[in-house]
PDB file of N, CA and C in Angstrom:
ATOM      1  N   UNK A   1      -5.286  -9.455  12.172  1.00  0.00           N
ATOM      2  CA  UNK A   1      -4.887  -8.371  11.320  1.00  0.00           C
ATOM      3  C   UNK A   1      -4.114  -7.368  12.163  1.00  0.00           C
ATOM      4  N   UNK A   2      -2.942  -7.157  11.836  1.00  0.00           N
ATOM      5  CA  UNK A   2      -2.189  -5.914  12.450  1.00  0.00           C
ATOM      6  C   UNK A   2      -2.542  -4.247  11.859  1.00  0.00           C
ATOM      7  N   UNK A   3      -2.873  -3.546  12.918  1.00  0.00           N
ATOM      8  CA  UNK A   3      -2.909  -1.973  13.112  1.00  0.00           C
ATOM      9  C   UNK A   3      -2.314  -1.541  12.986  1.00  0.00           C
ATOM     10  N   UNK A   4      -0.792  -1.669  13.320  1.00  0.00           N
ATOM     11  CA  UNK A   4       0.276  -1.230  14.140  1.00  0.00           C
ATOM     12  C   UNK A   4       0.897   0.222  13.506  1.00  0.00           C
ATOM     13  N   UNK A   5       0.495   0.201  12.333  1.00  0.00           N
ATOM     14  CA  UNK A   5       1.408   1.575  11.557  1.00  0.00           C
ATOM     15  C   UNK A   5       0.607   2.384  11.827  1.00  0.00           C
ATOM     16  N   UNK A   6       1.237   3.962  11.565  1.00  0.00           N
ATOM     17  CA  UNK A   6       0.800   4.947  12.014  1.00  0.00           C
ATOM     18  C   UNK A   6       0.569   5.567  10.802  1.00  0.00           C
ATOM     19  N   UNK A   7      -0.286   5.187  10.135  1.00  0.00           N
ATOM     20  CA  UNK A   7      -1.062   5.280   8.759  1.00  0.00           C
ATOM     21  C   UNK A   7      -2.029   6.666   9.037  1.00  0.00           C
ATOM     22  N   UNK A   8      -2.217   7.459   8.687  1.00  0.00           N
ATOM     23  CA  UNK A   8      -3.802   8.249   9.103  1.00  0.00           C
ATOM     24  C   UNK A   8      -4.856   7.679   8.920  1.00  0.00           C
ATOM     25  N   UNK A   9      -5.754   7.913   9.626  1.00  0.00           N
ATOM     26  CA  UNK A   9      -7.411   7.373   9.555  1.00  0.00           C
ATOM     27  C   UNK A   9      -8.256   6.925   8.469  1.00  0.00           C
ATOM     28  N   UNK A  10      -7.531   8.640   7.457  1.00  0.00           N
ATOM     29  CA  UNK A  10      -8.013   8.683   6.162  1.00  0.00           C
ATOM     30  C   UNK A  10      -8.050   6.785   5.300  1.00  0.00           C
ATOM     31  N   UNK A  11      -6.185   6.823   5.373  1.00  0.00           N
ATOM     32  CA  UNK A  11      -5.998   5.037   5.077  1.00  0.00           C
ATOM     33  C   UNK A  11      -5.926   4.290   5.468  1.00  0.00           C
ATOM     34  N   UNK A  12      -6.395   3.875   6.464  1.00  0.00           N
ATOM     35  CA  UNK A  12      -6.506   3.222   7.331  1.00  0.00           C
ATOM     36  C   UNK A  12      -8.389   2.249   6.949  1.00  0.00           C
ATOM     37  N   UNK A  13      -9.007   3.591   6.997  1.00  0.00           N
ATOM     38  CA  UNK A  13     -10.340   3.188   6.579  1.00  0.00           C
ATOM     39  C   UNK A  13     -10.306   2.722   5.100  1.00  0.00           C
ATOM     40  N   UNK A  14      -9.831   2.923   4.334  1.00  0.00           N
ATOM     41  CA  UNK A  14      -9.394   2.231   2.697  1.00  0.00           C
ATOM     42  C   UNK A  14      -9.222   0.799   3.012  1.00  0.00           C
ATOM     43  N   UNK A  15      -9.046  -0.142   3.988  1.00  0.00           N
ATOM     44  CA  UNK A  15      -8.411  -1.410   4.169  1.00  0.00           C
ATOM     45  C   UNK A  15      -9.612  -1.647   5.560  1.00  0.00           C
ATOM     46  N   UNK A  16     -10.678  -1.442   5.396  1.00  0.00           N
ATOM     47  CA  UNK A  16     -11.930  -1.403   6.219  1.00  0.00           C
ATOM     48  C   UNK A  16     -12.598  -2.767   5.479  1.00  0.00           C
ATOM     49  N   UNK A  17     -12.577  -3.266   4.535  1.00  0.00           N
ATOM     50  CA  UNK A  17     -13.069  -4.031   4.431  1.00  0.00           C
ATOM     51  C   UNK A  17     -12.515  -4.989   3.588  1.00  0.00           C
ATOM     52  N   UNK A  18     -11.576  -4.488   3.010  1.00  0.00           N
ATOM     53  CA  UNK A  18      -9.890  -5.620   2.271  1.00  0.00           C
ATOM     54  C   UNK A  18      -9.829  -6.849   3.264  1.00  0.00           C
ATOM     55  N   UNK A  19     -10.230  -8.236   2.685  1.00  0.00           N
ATOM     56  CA  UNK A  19      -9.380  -8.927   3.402  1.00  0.00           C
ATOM     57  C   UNK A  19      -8.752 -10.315   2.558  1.00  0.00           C
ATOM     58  N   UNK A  20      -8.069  -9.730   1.492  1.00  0.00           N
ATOM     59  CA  UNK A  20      -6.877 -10.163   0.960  1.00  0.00           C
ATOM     60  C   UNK A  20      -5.827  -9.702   0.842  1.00  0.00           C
ATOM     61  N   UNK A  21      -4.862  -9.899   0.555  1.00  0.00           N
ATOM     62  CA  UNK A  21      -3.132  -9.596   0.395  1.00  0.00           C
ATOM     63  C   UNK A  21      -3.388  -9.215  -0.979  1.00  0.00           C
ATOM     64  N   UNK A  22      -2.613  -8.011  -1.285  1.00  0.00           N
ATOM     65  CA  UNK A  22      -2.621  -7.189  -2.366  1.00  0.00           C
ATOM     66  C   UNK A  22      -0.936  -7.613  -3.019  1.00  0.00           C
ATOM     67  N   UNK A  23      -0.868  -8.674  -2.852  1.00  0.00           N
ATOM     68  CA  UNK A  23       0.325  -8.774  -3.535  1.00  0.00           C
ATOM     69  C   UNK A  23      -0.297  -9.564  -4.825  1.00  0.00           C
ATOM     70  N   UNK A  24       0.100  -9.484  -6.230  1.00  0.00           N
ATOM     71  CA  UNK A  24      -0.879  -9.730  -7.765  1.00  0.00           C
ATOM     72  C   UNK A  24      -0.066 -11.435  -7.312  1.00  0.00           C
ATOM     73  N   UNK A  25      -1.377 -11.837  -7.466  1.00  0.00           N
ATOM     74  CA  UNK A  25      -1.414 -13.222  -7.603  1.00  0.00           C
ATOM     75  C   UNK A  25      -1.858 -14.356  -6.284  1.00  0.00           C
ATOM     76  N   UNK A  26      -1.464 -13.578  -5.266  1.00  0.00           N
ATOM     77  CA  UNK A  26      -1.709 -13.968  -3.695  1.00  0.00           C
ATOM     78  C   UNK A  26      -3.248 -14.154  -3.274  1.00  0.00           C
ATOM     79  N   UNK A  27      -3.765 -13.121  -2.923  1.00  0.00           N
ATOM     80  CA  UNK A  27      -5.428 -13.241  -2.610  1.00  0.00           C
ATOM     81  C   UNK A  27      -5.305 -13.948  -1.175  1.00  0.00           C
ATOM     82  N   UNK A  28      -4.231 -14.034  -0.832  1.00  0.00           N
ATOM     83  CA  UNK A  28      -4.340 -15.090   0.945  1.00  0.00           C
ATOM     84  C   UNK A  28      -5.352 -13.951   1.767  1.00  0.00           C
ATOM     85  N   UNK A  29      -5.735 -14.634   2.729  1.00  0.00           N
ATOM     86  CA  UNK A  29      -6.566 -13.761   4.375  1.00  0.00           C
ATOM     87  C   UNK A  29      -5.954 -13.639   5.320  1.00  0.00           C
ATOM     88  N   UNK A  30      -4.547 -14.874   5.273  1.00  0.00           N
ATOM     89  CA  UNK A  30      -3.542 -14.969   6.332  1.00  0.00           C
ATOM     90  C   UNK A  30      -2.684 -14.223   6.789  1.00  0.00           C
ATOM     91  N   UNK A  31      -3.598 -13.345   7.925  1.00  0.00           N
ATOM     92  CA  UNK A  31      -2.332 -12.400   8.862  1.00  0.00           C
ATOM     93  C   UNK A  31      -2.011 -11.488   8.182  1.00  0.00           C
ATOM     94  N   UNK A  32      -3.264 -10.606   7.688  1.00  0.00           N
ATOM     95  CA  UNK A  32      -2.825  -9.042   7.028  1.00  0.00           C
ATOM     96  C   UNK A  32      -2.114  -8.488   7.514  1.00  0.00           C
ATOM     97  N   UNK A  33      -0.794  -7.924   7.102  1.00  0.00           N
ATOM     98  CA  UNK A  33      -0.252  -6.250   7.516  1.00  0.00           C
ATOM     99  C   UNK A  33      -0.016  -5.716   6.530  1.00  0.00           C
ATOM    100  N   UNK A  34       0.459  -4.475   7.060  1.00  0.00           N
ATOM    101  CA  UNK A  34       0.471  -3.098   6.425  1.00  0.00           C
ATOM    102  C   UNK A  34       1.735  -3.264   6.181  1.00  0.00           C
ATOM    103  N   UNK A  35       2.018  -2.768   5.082  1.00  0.00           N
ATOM    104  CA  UNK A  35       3.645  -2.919   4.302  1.00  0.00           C
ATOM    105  C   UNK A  35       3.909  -1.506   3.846  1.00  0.00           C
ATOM    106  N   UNK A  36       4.527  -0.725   4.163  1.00  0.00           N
ATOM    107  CA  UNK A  36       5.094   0.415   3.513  1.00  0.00           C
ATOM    108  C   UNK A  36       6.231   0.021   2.128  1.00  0.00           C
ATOM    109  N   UNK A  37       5.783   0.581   1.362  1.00  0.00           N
ATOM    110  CA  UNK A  37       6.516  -0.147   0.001  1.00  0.00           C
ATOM    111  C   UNK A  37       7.932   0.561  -0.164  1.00  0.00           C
ATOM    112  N   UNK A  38       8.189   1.388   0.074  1.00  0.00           N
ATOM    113  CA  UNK A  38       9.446   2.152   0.118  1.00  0.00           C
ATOM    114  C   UNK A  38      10.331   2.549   1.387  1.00  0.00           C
ATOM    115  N   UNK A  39       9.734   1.440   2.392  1.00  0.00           N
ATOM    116  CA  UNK A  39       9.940   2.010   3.890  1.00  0.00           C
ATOM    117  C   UNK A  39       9.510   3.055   4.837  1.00  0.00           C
ATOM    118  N   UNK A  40       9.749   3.265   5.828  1.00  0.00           N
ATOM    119  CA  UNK A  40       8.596   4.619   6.853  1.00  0.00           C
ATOM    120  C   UNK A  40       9.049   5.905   6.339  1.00  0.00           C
ATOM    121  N   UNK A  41       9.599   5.845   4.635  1.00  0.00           N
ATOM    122  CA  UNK A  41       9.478   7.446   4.215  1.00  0.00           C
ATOM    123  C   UNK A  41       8.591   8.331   4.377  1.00  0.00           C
ATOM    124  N   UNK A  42       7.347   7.336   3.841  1.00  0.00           N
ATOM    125  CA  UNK A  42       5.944   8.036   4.266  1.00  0.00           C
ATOM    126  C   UNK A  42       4.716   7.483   5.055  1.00  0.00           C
ATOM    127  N   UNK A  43       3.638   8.429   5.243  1.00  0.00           N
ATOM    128  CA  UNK A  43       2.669   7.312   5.665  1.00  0.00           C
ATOM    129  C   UNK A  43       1.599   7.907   4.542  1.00  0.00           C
ATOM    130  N   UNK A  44       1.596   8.541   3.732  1.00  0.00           N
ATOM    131  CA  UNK A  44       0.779   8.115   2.007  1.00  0.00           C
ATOM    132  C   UNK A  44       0.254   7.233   1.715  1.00  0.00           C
ATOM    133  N   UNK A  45      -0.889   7.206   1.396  1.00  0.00           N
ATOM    134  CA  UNK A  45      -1.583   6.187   1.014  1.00  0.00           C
ATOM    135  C   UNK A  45      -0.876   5.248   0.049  1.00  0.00           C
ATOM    136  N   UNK A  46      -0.014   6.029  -0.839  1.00  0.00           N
ATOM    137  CA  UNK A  46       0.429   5.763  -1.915  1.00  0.00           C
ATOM    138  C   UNK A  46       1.837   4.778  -1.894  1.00  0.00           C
ATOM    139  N   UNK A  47       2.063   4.462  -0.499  1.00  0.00           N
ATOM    140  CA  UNK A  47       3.536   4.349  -0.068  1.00  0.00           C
ATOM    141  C   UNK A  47       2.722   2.796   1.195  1.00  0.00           C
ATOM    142  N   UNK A  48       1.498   2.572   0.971  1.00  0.00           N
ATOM    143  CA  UNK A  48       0.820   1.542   1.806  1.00  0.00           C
ATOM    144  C   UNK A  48       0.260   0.026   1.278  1.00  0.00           C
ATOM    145  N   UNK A  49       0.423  -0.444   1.606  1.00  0.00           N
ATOM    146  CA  UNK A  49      -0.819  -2.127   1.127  1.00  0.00           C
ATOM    147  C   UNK A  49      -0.984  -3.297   1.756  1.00  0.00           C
ATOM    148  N   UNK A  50      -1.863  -4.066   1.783  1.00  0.00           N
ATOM    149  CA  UNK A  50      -2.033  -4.916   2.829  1.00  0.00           C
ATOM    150  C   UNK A  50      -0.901  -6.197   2.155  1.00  0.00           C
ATOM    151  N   UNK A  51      -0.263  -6.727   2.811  1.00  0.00           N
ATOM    152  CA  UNK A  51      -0.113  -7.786   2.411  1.00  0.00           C
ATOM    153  C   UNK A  51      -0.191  -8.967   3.702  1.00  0.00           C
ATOM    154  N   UNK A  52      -0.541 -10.606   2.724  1.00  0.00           N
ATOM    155  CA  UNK A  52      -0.277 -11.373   4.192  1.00  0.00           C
ATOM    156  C   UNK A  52       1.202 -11.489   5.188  1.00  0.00           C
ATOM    157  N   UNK A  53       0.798 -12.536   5.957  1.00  0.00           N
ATOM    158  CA  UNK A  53       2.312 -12.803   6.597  1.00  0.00           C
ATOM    159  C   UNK A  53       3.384 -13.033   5.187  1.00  0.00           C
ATOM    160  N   UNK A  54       3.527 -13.799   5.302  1.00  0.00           N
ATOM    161  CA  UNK A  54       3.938 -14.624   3.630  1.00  0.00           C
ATOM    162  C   UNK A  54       4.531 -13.662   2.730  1.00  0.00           C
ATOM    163  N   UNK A  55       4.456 -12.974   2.494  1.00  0.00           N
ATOM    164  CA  UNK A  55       4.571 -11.926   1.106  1.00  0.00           C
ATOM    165  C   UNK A  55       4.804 -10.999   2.096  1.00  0.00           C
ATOM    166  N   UNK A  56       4.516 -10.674   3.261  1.00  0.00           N
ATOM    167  CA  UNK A  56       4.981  -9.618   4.513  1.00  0.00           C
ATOM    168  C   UNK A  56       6.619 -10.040   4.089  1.00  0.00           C
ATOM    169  N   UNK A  57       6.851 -10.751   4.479  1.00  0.00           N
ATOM    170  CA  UNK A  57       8.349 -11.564   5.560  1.00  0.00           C
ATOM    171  C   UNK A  57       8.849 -11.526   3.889  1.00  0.00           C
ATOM    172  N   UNK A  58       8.693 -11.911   2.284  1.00  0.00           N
ATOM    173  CA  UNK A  58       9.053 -11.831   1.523  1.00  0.00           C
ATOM    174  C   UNK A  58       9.520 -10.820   0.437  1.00  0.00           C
ATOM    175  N   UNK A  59       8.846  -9.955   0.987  1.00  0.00           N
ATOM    176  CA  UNK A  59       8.246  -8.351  -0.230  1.00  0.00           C
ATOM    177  C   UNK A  59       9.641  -8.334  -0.864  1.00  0.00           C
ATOM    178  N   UNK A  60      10.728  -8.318  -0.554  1.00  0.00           N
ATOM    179  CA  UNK A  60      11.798  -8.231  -1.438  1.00  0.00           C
ATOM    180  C   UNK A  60      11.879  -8.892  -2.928  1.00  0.00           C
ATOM    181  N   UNK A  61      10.847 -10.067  -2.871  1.00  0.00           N
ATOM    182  CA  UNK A  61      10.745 -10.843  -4.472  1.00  0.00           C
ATOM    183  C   UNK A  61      10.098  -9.548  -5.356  1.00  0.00           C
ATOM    184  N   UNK A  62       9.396  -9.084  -4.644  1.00  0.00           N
ATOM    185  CA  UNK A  62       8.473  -7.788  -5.077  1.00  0.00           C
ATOM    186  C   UNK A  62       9.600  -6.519  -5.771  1.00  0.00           C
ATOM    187  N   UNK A  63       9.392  -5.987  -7.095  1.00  0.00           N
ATOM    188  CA  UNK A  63       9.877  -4.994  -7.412  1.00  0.00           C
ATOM    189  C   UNK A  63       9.248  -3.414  -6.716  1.00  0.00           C
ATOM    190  N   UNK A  64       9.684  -2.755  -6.434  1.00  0.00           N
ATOM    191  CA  UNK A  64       8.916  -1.397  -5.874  1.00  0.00           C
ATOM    192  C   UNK A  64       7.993  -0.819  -6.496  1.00  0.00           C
ATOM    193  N   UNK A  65       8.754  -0.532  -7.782  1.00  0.00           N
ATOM    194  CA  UNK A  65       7.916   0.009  -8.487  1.00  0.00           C
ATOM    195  C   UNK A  65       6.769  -0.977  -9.331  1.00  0.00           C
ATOM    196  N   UNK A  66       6.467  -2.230  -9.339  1.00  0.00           N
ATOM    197  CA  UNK A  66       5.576  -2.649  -9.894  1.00  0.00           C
ATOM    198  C   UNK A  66       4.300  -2.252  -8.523  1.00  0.00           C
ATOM    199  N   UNK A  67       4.888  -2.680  -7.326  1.00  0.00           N
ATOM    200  CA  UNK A  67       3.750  -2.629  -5.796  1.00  0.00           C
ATOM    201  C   UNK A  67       3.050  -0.722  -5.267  1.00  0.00           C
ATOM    202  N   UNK A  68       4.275   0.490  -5.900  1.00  0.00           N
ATOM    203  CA  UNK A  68       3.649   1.582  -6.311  1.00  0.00           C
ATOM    204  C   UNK A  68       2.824   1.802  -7.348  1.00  0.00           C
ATOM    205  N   UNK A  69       2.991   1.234  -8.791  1.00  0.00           N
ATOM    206  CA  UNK A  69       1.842   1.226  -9.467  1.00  0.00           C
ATOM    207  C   UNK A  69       0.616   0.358  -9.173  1.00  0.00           C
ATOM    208  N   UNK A  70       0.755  -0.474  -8.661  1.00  0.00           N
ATOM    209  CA  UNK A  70      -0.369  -1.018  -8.812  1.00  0.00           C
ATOM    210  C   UNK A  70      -1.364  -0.766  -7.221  1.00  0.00           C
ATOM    211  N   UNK A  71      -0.632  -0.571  -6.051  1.00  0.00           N
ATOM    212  CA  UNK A  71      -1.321   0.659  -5.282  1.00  0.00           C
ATOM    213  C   UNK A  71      -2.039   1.740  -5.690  1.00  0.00           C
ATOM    214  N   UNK A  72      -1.730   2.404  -6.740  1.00  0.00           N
ATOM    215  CA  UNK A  72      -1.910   3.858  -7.534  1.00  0.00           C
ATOM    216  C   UNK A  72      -3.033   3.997  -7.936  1.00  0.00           C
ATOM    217  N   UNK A  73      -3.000   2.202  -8.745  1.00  0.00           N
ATOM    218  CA  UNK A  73      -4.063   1.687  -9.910  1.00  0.00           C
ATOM    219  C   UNK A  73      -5.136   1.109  -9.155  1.00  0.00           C
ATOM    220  N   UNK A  74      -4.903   0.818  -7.711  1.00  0.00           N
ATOM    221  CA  UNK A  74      -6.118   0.045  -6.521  1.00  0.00           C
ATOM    222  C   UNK A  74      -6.858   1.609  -6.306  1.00  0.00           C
ATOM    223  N   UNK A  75      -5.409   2.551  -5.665  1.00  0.00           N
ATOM    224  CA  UNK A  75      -6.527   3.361  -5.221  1.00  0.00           C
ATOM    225  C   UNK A  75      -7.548   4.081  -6.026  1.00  0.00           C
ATOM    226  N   UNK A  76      -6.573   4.731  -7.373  1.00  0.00           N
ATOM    227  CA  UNK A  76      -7.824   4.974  -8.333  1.00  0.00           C
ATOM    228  C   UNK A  76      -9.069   4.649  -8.725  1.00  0.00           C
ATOM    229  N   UNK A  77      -9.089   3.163  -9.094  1.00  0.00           N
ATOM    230  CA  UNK A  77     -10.099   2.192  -9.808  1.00  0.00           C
ATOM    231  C   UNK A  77     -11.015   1.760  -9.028  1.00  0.00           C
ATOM    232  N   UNK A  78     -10.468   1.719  -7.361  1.00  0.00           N
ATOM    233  CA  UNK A  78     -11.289   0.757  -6.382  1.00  0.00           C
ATOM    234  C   UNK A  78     -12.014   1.526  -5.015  1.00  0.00           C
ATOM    235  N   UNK A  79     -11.320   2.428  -5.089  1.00  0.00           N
ATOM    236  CA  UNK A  79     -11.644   3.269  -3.477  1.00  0.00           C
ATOM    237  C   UNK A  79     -12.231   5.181  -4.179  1.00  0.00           C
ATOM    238  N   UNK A  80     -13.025   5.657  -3.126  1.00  0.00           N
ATOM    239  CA  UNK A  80     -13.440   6.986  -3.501  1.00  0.00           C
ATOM    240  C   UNK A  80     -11.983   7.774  -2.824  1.00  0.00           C
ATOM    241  N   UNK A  81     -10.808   7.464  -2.531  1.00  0.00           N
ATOM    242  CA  UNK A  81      -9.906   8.017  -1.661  1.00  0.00           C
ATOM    243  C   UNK A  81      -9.574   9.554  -2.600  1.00  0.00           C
ATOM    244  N   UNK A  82      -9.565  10.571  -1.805  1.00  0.00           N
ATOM    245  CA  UNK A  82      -9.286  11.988  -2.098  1.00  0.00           C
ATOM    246  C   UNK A  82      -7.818  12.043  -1.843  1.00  0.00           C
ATOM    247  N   UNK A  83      -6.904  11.991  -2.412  1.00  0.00           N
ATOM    248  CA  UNK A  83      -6.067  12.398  -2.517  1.00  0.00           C
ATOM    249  C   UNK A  83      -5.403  13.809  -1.515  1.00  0.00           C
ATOM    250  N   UNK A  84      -4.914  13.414  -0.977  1.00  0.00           N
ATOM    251  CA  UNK A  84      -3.996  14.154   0.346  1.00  0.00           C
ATOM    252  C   UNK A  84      -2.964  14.992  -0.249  1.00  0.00           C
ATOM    253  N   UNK A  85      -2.486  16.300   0.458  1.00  0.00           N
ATOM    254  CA  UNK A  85      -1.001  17.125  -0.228  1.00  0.00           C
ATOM    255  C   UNK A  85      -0.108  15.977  -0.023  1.00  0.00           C
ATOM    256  N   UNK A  86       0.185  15.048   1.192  1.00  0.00           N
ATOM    257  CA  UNK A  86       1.346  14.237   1.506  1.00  0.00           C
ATOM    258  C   UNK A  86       1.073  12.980   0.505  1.00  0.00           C
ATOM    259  N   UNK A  87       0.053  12.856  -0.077  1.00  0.00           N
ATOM    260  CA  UNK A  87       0.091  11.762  -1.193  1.00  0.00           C
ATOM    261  C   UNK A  87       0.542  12.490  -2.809  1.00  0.00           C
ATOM    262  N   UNK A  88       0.363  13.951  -2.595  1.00  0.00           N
ATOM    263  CA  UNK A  88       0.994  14.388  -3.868  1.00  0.00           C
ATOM    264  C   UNK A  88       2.557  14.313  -3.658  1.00  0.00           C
ATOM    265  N   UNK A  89       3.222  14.838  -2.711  1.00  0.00           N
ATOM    266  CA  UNK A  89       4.253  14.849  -2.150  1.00  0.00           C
ATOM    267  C   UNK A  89       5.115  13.466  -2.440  1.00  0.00           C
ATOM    268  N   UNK A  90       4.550  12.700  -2.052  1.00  0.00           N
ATOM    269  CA  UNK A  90       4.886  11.096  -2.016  1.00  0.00           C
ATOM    270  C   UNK A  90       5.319  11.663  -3.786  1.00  0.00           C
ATOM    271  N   UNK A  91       4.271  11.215  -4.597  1.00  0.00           N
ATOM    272  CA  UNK A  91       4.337  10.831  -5.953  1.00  0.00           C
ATOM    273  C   UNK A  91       5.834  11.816  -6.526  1.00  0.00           C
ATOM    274  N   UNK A  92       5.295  12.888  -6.304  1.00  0.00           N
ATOM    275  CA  UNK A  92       6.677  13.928  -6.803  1.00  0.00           C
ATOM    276  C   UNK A  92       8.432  13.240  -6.682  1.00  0.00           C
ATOM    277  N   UNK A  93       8.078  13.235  -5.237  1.00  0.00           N
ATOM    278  CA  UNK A  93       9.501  12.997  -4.686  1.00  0.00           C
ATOM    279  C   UNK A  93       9.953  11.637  -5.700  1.00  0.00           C
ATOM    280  N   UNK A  94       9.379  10.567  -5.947  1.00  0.00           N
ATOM    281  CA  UNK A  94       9.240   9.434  -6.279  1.00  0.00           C
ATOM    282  C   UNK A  94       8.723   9.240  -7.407  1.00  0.00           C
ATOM    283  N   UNK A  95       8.472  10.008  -8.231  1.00  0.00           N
ATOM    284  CA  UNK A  95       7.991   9.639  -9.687  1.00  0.00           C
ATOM    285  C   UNK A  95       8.406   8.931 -10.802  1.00  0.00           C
ATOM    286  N   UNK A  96       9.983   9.108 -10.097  1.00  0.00           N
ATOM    287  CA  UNK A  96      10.538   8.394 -11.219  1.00  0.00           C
ATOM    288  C   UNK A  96      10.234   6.319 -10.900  1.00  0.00           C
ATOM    289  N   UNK A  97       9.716   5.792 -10.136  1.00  0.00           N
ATOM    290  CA  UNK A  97       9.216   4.641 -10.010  1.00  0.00           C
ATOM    291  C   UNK A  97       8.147   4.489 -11.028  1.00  0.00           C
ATOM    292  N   UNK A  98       6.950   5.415 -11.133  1.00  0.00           N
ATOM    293  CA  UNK A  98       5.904   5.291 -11.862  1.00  0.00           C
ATOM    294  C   UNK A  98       5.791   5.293 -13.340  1.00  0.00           C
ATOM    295  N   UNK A  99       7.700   5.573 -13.668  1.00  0.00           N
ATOM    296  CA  UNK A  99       7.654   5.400 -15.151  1.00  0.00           C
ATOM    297  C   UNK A  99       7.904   3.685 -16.071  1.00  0.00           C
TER     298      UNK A  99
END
């Protein structure tokens, strides 16, 4: 599993015990990383997700805005994550994806 991004602690610990690829349909274990979905705009939780190698090296099949909502909809539904100013920030700047 790769570390390597400079994620904060806060999300970092959210993916403490994930060990599938969050890409809808995938579920692989193979060679988690951290994918910034919009590129190193941010390090937001909201702007993060594990995916495997596979769907790493591919994410472009991936629409953005389907991999921001459904981040949105993980962190809500699945994690106690408190919401950060730089995760409100994220959403603002970028809202228009979430429509």
């Amino acid at each position: 599993m790769k570390l390597k991004n400079p994620f904060p602690i806060e999300v970092k610990e959210l993916y403490a015990f994930e060990h599938t690829c969050h890409a809808q349909g995938c579920n692989s274990g193979d060679g988690l990383e951290w994918h910034h979905i919009l590129g190193r705009v941010s390090n937001s939780a909201l702007n993060c997700m594990f995916l495997c190698h596979k769907c790493h090296e591919n994410y472009t099949k991936f629409k953005k805005s389907d991999l921001l909502k459904q981040q949105l909809r993980w962190l809500v539904l699945y994690t106690n994550y408190k919401f950060r100013e730089e995760d409100y920030e994220f959403y603002n700047r970028y809202k228009h994806y979430y429509k």
